[in-house]
Protein backbone atom coordinates (compact mmCIF):
# COMPACT_ATOMS: atom_id res chain seq x y z
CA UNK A 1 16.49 -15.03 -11.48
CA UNK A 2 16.27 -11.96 -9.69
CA UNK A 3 14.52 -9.11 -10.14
CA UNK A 4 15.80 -5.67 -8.96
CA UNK A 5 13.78 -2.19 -8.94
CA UNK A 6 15.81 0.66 -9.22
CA UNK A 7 14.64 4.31 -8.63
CA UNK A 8 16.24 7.58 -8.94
CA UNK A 9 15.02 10.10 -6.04
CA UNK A 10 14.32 9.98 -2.09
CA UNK A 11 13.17 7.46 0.40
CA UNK A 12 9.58 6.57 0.20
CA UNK A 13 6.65 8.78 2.35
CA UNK A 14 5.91 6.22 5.62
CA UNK A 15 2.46 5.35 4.04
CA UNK A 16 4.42 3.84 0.57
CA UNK A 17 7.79 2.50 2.78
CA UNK A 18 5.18 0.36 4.07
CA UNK A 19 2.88 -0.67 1.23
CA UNK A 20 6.19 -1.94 -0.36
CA UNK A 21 6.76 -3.59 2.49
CA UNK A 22 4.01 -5.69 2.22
CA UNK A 23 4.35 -6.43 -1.09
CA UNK A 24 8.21 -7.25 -1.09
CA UNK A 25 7.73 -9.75 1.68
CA UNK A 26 5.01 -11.82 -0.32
CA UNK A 27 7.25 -11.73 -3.55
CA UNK A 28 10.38 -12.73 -1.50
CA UNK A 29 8.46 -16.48 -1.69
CA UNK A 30 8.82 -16.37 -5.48
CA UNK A 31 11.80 -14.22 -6.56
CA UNK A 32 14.81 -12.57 -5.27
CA UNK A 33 13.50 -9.46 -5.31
CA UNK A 34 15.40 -5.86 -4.63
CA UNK A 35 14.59 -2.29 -3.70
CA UNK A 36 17.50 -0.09 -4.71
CA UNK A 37 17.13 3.64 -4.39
CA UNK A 38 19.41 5.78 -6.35
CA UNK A 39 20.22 9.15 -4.56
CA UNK A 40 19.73 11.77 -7.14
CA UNK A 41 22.85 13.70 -8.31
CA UNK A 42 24.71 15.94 -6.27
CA UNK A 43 23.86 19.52 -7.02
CA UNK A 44 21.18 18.54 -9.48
CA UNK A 45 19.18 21.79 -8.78
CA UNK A 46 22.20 23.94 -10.40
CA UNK A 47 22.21 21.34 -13.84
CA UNK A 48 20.16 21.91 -16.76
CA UNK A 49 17.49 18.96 -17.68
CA UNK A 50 19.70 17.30 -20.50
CA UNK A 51 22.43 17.72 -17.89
CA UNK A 52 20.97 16.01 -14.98
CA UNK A 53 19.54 13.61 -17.20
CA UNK A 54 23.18 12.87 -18.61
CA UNK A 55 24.54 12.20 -15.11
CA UNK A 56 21.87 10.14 -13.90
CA UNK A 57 22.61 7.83 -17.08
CA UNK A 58 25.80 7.73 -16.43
CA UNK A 59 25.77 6.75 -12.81
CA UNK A 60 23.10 3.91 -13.69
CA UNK A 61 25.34 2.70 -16.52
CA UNK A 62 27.90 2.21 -14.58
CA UNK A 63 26.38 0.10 -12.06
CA UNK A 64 24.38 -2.24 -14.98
CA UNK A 65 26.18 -5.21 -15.90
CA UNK A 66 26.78 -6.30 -19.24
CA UNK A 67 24.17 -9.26 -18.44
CA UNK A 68 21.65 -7.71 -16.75
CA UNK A 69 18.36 -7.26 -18.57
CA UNK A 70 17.07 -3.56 -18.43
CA UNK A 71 13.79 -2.41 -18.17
CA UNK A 72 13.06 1.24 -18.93
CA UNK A 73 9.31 2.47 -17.48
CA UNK A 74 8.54 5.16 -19.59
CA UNK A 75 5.31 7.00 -20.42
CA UNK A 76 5.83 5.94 -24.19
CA UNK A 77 6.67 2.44 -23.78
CA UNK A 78 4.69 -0.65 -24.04
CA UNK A 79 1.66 -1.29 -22.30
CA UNK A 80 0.95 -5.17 -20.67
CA UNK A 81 -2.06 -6.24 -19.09
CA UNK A 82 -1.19 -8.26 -16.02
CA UNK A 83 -1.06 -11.76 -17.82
CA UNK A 84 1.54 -10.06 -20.09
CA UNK A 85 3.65 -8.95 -17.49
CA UNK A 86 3.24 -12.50 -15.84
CA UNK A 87 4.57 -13.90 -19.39
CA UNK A 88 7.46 -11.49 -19.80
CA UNK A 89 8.71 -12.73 -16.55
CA UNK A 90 8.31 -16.03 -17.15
CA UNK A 91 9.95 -16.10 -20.99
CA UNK A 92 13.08 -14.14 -18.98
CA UNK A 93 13.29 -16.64 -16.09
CA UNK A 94 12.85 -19.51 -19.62
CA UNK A 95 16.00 -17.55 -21.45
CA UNK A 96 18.17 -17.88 -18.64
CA UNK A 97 18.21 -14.21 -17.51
CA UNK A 98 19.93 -13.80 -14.74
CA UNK A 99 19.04 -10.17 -13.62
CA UNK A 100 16.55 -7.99 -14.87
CA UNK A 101 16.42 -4.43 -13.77
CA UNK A 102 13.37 -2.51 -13.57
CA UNK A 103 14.19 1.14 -13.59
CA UNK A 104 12.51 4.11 -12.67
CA UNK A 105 14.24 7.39 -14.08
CA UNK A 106 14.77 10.87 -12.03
CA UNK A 107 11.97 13.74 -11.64
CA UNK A 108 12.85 14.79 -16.27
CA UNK A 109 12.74 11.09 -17.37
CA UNK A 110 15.07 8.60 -19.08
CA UNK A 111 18.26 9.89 -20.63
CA UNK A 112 18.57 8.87 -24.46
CA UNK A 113 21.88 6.34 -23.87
CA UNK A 114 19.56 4.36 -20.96
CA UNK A 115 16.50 4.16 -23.35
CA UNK A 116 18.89 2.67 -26.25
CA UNK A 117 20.71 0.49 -23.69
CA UNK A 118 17.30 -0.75 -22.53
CA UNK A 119 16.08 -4.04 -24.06
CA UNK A 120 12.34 -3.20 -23.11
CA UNK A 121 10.50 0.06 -22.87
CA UNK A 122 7.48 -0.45 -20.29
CA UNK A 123 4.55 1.99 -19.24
CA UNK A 124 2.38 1.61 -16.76
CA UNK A 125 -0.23 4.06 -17.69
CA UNK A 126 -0.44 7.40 -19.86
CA UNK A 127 -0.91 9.02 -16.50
CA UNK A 128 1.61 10.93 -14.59
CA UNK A 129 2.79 9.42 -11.35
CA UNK A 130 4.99 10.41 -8.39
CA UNK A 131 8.03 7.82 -9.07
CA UNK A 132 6.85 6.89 -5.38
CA UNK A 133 3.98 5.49 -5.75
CA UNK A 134 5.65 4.22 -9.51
CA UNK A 135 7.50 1.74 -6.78
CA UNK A 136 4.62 0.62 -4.86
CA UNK A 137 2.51 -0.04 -8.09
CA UNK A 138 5.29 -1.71 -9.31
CA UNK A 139 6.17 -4.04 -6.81
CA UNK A 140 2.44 -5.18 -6.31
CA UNK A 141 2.39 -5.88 -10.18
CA UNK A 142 5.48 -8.01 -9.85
CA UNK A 143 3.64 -9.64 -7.22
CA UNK A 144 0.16 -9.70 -8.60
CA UNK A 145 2.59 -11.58 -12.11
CA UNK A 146 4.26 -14.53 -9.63
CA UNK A 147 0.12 -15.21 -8.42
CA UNK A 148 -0.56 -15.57 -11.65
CA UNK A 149 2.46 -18.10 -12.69
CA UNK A 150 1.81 -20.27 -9.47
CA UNK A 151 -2.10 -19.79 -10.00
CA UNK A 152 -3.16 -18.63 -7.01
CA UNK A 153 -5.91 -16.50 -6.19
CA UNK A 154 -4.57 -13.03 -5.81
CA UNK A 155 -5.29 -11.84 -9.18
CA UNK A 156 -8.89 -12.45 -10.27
CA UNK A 157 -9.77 -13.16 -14.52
C-alpha cells in the first residue's frame, strides 16, 4: 500500500522541510510514503472563496484515481486516538487498498464535491493549524501508527 499526503499551498518553512524529513525517512521502512505539494491556483487572489475552492477540487479530482482511497482532514471530521489511526491503516492495507490519499485542502477548506468524493472525513484537532505544520503533524502520526503495528517503542500506552 502506499500512502500519499497531498497539500494545497507553498513549500514548507526550513524548520518543518526538515521535521518532515525526519519523519518521512523513518516511515519509508514501513510504507511507501509520499509528499505531494499542490501549487495553489493561478490567480487565486482575484477568485472568490467558493471559486477558489471550486478549482482546487477540480484540479485534485482530476489527479485522484478511481481506486485511490481519499482522506479529507477537516475540522469537522472524525477524531482517532493514535491506536485508531494505527487500525484504520491496518484494516486499508487488510482490504487491499492500494492508495490512500491523505489530503490537506487550500487556505478556505475542502470544496463540497472533494468532501462527498471522500470515503473518510478526519480531524486532527478542533484547533486551527497552519496546513504546514498540518504536514509535519501528520506525517509523525503516520509514523507514530506503523510503531504501533510493528510494536515498537515509539509510541508509549
Amino acid at each position: 500500500m502506499k500512502i500519499q499526503l497531498w497539500s494545497i499551498g507553498k513549500d514548507n518553512d526550513p524548520y518543518i522541510r526538515d521535521g518532515i524529513a525526519v519523519f518521512q525517512k523513518r516511515l519509508q521502512h514501513y510504507v511507501d510514503f509520499e509528499l505531494k505539494l499542490i501549487p495553489t491556483v493561478k490567480q487565486a487572489a482575484s477568485l472568490s472563496i467558493p471559486e477558489l475552492k471550486k478549482q482546487e477540487a477540480k484540479l485534485i479530482l482530476e489527479m485522484l484515481q478511481p481506486q485511490d482511497y481519499l482522506v479529507a482532514l477537516d475540522e469537522y471530521g472524525k477524531m482517532f486516538t493514535t491506536i485508531q489511526l494505527a487500525d484504520f491503516i491496518q484494516q486499508r492495507a487488510n482490504s487491499g487498498a492500494r492508495q490512500v490519499i491523505i489530503l490537506i485542502g487550500g487556505a478556505f477548506g475542502i470544496d463540497s464535491s472533494l468532501m462527498e468524493r471522500a470515503q473518510l472525513k478526519l480531524s486532527l484537532s478542533p484547533l486551527t493549524f497552519p496546513h504546514q505544520l498540518v504536514r509535519l503533524i501528520m506525517t509523525e502520526q503516520l509514523y507514530r501508527a506503523y510503531t504501533v503495528l510493528n510494536r515498537e517503542k515509539y509510541h508509549h500506552q
